[in-house]
Protein backbone atom coordinates (compact mmCIF):
# COMPACT_ATOMS: atom_id res chain seq x y z
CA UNK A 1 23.37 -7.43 -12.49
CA UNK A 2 20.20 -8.09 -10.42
CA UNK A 3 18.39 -8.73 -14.49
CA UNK A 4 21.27 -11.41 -15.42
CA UNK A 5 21.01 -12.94 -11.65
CA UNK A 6 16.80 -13.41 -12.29
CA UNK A 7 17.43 -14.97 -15.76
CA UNK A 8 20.05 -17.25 -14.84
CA UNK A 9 17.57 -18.30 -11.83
CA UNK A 10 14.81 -18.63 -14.11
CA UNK A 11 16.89 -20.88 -16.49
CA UNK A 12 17.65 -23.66 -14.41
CA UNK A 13 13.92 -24.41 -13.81
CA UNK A 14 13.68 -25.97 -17.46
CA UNK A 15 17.20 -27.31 -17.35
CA UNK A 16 16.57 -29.46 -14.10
CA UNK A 17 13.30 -30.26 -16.09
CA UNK A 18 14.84 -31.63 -19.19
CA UNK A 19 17.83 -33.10 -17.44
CA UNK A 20 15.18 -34.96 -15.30
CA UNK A 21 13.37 -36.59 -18.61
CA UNK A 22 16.70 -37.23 -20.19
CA UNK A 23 17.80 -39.07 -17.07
CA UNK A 24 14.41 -41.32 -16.45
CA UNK A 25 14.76 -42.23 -20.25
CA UNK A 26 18.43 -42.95 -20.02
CA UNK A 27 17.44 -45.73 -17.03
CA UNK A 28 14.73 -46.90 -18.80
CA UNK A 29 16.58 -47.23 -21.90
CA UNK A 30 17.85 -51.15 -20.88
CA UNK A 31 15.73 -53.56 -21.49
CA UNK A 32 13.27 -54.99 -18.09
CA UNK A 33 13.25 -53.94 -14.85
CA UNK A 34 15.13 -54.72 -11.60
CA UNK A 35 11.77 -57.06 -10.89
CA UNK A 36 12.72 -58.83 -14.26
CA UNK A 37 16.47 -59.19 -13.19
CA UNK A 38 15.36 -60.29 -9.70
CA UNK A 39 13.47 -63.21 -11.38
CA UNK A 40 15.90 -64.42 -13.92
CA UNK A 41 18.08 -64.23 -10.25
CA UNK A 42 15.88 -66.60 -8.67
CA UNK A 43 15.37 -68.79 -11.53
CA UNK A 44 19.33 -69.22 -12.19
CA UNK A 45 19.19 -70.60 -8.54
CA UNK A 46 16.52 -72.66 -9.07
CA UNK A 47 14.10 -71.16 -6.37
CA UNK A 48 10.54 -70.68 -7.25
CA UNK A 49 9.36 -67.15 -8.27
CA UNK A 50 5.87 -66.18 -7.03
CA UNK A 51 3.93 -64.29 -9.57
CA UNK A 52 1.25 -62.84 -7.20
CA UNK A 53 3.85 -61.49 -5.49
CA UNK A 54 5.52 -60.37 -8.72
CA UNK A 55 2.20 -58.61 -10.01
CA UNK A 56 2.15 -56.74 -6.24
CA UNK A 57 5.13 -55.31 -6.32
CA UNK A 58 4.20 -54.32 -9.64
CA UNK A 59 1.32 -52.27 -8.97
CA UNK A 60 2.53 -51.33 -5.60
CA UNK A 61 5.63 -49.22 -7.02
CA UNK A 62 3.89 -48.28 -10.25
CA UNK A 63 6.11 -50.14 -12.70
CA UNK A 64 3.17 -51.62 -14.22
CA UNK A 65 1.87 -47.81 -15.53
CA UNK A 66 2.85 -46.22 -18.56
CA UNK A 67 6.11 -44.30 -18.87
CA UNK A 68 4.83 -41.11 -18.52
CA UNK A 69 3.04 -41.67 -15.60
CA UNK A 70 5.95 -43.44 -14.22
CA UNK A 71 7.94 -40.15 -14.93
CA UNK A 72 5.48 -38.02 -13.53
CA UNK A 73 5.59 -40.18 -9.98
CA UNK A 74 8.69 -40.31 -10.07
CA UNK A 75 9.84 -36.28 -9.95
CA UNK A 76 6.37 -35.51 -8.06
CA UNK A 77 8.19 -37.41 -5.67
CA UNK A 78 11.29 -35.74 -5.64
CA UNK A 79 9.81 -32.56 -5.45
CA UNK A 80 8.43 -33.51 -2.16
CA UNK A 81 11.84 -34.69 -0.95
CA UNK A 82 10.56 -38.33 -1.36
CA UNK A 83 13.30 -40.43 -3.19
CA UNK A 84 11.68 -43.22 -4.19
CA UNK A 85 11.95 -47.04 -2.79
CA UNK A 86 14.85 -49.07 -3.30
CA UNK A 87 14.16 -52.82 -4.94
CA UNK A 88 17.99 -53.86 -4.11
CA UNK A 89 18.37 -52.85 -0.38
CA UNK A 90 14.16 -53.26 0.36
CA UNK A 91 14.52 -49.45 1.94
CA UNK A 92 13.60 -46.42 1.07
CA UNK A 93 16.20 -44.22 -0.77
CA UNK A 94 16.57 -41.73 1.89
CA UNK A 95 18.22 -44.17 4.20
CA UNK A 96 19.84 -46.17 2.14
CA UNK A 97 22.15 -43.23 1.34
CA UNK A 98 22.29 -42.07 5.35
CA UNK A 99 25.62 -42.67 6.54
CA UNK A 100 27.22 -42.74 2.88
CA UNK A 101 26.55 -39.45 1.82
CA UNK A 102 27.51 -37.44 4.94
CA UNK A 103 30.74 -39.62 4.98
CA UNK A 104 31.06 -38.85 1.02
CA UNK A 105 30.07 -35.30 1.61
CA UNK A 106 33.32 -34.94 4.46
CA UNK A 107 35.92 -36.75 1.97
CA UNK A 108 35.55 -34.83 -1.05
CA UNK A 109 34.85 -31.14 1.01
CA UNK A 110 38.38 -32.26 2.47
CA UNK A 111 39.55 -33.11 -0.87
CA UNK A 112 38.49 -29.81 -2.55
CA UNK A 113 39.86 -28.09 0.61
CA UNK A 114 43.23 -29.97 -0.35
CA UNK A 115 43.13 -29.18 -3.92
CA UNK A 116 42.53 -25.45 -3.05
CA UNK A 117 45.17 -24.75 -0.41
CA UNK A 118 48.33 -26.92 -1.86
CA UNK A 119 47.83 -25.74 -5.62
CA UNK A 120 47.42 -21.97 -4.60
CA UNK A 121 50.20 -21.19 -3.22
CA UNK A 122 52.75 -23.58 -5.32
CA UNK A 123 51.32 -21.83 -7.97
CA UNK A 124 51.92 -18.42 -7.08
CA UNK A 125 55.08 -19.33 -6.65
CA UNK A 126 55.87 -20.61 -9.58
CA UNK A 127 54.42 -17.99 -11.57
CA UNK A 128 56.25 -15.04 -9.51
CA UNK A 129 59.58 -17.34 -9.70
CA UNK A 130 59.49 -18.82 -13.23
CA UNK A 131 62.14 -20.91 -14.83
CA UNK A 132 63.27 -21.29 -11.08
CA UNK A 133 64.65 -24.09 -9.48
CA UNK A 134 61.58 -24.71 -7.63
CA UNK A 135 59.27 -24.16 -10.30
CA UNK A 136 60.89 -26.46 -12.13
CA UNK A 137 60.18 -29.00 -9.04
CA UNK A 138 56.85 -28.42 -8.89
CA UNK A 139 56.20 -28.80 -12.75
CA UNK A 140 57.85 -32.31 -12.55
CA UNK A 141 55.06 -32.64 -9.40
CA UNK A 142 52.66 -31.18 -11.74
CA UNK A 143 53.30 -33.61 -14.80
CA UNK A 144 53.40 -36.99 -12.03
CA UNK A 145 50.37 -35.67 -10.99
CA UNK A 146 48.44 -35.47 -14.06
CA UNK A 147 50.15 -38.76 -15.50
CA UNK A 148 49.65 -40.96 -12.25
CA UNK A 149 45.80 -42.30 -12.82
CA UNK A 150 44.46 -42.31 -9.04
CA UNK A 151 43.40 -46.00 -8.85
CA UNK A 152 47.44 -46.87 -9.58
CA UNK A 153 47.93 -44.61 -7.09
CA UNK A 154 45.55 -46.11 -4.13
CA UNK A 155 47.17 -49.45 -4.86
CA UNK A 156 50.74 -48.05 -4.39
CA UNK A 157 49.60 -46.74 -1.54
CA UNK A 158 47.74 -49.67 -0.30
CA UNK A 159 50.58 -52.34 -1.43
CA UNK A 160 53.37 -50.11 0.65
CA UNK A 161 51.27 -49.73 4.11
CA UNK A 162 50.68 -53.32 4.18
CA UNK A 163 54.34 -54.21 3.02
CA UNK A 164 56.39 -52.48 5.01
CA UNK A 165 53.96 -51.15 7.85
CA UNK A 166 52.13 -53.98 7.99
CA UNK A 167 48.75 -51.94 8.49
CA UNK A 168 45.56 -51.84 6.47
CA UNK A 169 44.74 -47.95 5.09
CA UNK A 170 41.27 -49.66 3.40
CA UNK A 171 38.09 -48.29 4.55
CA UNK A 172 37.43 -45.14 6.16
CA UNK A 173 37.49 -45.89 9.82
CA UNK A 174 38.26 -48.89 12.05
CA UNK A 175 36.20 -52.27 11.23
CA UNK A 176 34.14 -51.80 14.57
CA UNK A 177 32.76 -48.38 13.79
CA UNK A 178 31.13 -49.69 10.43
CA UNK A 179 27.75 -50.31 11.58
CA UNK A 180 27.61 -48.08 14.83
CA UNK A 181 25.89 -44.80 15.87
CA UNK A 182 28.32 -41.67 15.57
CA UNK A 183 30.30 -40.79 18.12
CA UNK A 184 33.49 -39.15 19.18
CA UNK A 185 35.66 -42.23 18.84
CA UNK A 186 33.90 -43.20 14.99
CA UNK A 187 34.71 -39.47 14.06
CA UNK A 188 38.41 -40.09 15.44
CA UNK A 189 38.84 -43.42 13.25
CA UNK A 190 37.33 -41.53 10.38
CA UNK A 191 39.98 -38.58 10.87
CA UNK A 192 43.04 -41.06 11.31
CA UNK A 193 42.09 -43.01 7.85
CA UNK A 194 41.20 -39.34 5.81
CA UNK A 195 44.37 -38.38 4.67
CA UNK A 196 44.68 -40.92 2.63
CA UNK A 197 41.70 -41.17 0.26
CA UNK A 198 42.11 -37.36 0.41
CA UNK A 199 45.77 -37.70 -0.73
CA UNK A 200 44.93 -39.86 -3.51
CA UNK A 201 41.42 -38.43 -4.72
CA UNK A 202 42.89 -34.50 -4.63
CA UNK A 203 46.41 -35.16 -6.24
CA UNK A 204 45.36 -35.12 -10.03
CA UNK A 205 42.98 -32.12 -9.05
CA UNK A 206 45.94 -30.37 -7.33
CA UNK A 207 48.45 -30.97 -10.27
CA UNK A 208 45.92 -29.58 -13.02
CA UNK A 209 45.12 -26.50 -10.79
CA UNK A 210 48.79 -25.87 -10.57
CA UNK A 211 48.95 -26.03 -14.03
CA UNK A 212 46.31 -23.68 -14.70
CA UNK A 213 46.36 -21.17 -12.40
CA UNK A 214 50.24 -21.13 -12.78
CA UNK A 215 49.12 -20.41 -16.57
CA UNK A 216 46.79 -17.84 -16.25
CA UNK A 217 49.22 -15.92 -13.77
CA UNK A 218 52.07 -15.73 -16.48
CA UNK A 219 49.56 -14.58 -19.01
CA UNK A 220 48.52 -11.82 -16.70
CA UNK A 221 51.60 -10.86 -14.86
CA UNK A 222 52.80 -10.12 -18.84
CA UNK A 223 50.18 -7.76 -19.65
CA UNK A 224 50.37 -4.00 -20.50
CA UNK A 225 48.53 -2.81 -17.11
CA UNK A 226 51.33 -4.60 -15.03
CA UNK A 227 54.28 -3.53 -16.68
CA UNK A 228 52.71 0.30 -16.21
CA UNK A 229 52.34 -0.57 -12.75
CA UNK A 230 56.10 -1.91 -11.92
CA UNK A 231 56.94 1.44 -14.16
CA UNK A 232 54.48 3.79 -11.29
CA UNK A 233 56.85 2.01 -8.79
CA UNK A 234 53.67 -0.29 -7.05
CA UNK A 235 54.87 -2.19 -4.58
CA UNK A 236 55.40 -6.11 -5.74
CA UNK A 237 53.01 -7.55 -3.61
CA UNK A 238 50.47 -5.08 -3.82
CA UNK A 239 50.24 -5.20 -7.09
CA UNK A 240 50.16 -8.69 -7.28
CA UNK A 241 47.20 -9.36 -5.53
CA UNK A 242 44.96 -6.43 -6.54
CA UNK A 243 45.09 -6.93 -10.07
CA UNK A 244 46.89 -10.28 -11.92
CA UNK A 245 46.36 -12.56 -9.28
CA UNK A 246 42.79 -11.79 -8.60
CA UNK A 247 42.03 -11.89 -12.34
CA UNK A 248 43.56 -15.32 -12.24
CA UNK A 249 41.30 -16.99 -9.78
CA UNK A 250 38.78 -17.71 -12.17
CA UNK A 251 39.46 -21.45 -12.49
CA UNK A 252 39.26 -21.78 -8.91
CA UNK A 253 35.88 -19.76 -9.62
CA UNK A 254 34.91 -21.83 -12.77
CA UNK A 255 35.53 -25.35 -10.77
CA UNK A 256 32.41 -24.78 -8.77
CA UNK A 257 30.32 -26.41 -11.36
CA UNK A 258 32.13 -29.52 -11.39
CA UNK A 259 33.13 -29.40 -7.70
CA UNK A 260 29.78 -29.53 -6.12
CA UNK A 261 28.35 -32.65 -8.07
CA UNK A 262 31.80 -34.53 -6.88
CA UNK A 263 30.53 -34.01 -3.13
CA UNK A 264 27.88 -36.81 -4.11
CA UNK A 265 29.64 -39.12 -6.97
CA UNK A 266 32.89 -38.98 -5.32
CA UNK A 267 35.64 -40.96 -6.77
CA UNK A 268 34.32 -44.21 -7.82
CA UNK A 269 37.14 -46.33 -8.92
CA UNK A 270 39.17 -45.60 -5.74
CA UNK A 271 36.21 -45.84 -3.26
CA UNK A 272 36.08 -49.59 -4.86
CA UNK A 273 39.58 -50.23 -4.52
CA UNK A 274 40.46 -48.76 -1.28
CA UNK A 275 37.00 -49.95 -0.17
CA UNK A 276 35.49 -46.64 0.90
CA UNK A 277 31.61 -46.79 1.70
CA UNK A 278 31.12 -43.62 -0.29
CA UNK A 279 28.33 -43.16 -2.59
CA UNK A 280 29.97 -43.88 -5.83
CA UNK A 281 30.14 -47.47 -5.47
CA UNK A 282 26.39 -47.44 -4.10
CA UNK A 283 25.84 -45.32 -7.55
CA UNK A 284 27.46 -48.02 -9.51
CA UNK A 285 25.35 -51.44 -8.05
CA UNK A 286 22.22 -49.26 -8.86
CA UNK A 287 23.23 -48.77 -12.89
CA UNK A 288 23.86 -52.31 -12.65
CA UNK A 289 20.68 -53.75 -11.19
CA UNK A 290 18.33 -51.27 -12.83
CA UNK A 291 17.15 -49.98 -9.43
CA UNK A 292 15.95 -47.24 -11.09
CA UNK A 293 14.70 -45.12 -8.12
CA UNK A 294 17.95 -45.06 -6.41
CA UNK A 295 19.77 -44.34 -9.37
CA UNK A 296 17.72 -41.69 -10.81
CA UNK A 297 17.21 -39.99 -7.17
CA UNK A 298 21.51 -40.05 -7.52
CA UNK A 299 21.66 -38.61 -11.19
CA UNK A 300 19.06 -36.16 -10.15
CA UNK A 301 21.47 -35.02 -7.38
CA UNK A 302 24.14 -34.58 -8.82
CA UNK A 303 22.58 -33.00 -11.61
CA UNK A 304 20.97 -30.09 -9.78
CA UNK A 305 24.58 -29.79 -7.69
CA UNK A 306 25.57 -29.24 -10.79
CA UNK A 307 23.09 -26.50 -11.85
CA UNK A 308 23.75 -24.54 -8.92
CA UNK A 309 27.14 -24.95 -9.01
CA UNK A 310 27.74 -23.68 -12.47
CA UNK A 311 24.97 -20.72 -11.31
CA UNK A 312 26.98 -19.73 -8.39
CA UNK A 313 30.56 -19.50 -9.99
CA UNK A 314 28.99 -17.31 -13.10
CA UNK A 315 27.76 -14.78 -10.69
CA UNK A 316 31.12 -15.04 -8.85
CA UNK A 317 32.89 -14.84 -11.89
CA UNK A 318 30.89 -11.11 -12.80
CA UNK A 319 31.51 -10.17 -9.22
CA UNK A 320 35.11 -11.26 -9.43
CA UNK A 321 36.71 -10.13 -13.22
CA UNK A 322 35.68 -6.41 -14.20
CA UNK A 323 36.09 -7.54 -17.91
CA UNK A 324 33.43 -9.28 -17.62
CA UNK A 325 30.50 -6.81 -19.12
CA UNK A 326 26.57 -8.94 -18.83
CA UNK A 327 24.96 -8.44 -21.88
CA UNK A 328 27.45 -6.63 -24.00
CA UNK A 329 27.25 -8.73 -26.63
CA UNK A 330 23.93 -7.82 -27.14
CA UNK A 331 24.82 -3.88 -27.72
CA UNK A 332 27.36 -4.69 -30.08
């Protein structure tokens, strides 16, 4: 175990490495720069465009060096927690994301914490009490769920609060609390709009957990080792939970990969449309003006949460499932 947990360490070193190429190239790829776009800005307006000042900026940031060296700058930087320097905003990276990410970070950890405990227990339940009534409800959930595409649903949402409330569920907190320092009344308007954006960004990832873990119950619950179990005369519940249903978890296990980026990207399309300052709409203006540093320093993110997360739920998952044998494919 300790021999698979060293190689799987060792093997995201050259992962993060390549990712990191693949994702400079990727930004590069367009043709220009965000100085170029900035110009053809200013000459659309008809203001004057200083090339001096051009050249500077130029040299200053190093976009007038080859690619490589560009590259190498670039994740040097990173690996001294420097992010770069935003063109767009005129800040550095590291506060430009400030306030977004921690307020990302709290919506999707309250999202995943939805996802987890609404789809664990409905779907226990409807595993242990199939063809039931209520599983039968909760499938119907299930399938609205997985049908409804989020963004319909913020608008629903958005289109009856303002209807027939008459209040505004846009934004995570009270208009006041936007640009000011954190305190106990900002974390109070943040709590009071939550729900919703949590609502709407964990109901597709609650109705396909459902499904699955509902799934991968049944599959186990009909297996050879249960039915000699009921036969011993185990107890229901024990033997429930110390064998099927912790065999099962491993989608809960397996999501860790994908979960962990999703604390950065969050949900883009209904952070625009509900008008959440998360990160994903920051994300998105950075692809679009080729502010390379920002976006890369977000890509880069997301790709090592994603790294570690897919790191963390293997070694889980050999913890977890005894069937699970490291390296036997190897001996065979």
């Amino acid at each position: 175990m300790f021999r698979y947990f060293v190689q799987r360490l060792l093997v995201m070193v050259p992962t993060l490495i390549v990712i990191s190429i693949a994702i400079f190239v990727i930004i590069q790829a367009p043709p220009g720069d965000f100085l170029e776009s900035y110009i053809s800005e200013l000459q659309s307006q008809g203001e004057a465009v200083d090339p001096a000042k051009i050249e500077f900026l130029r040299r200053t940031y190093g976009l007038d060096l080859p690619l490589y060296m560009q590259y190498l700058k670039w994740a040097g930087g990173l690996l001294q927690g420097n992010l770069g320097y935003s063109f767009e905003h005129s800040l550095p990276v590291n506060e430009v994301v400030g306030d977004r990410l921690s307020l990302t970070v709290v919506v999707s950890l309250a999202s995943i914490l939805f996802v987890w405990v609404v789809s664990f227990p409905i779907a226990v339940y409807s595993a242990v009490r199939q063809y039931s009534i209520g599983d039968y409800f909760f499938t119907f959930l299930g399938y609205i769920g997985l049908a409804t595409p989020s963004f319909l649903f913020a608008l629903i949402l958005l289109y009856f609060a303002k209807e027939y409330f008459d209040i505004s569920i846009g934004g995570l907190m009270e208009p006041q609390y936007m640009d000011a320092p954190w305190s106990w009344a900002k974390f109070q308007s943040i709590l009071s709009h939550l729900w919703i954006p949590v609502l709407v960004i964990g109901l597709p990832g609650t109705a396909g957990m459902i499904r699955r873990l509902r799934a991968n119950l049944l599959d186990e619950l009909n297996k050879q080792y249960v039915v000699t179990g009921r036969a011993k005369g185990l107890p229901p519940g024990r033997l429930l939970v110390k064998y099927p249903l912790r065999v099962s978890l491993n989608p809960f296990i397996a999501d860790i990969g994908s979960l962990l980026p999703e604390l950065i990207s969050g949900s883009v399309i209904v952070s625009v449309v509900m008008s959440l300052p998360l990160t994903g709409p920051m994300l998105l203006d950075a692809l679009r003006s080729q502010d390379m540093y920002l976006a890369g320093s977000f890509l880069m993110f997301m790709a090592f949460l994603t790294v570690l997360g897919v790191f963390i739920s293997d070694i889980l998952l050999a913890l977890l499932d005894p069937r699970i044998r490291l390296g036997a494919g190897a001996t065979k």
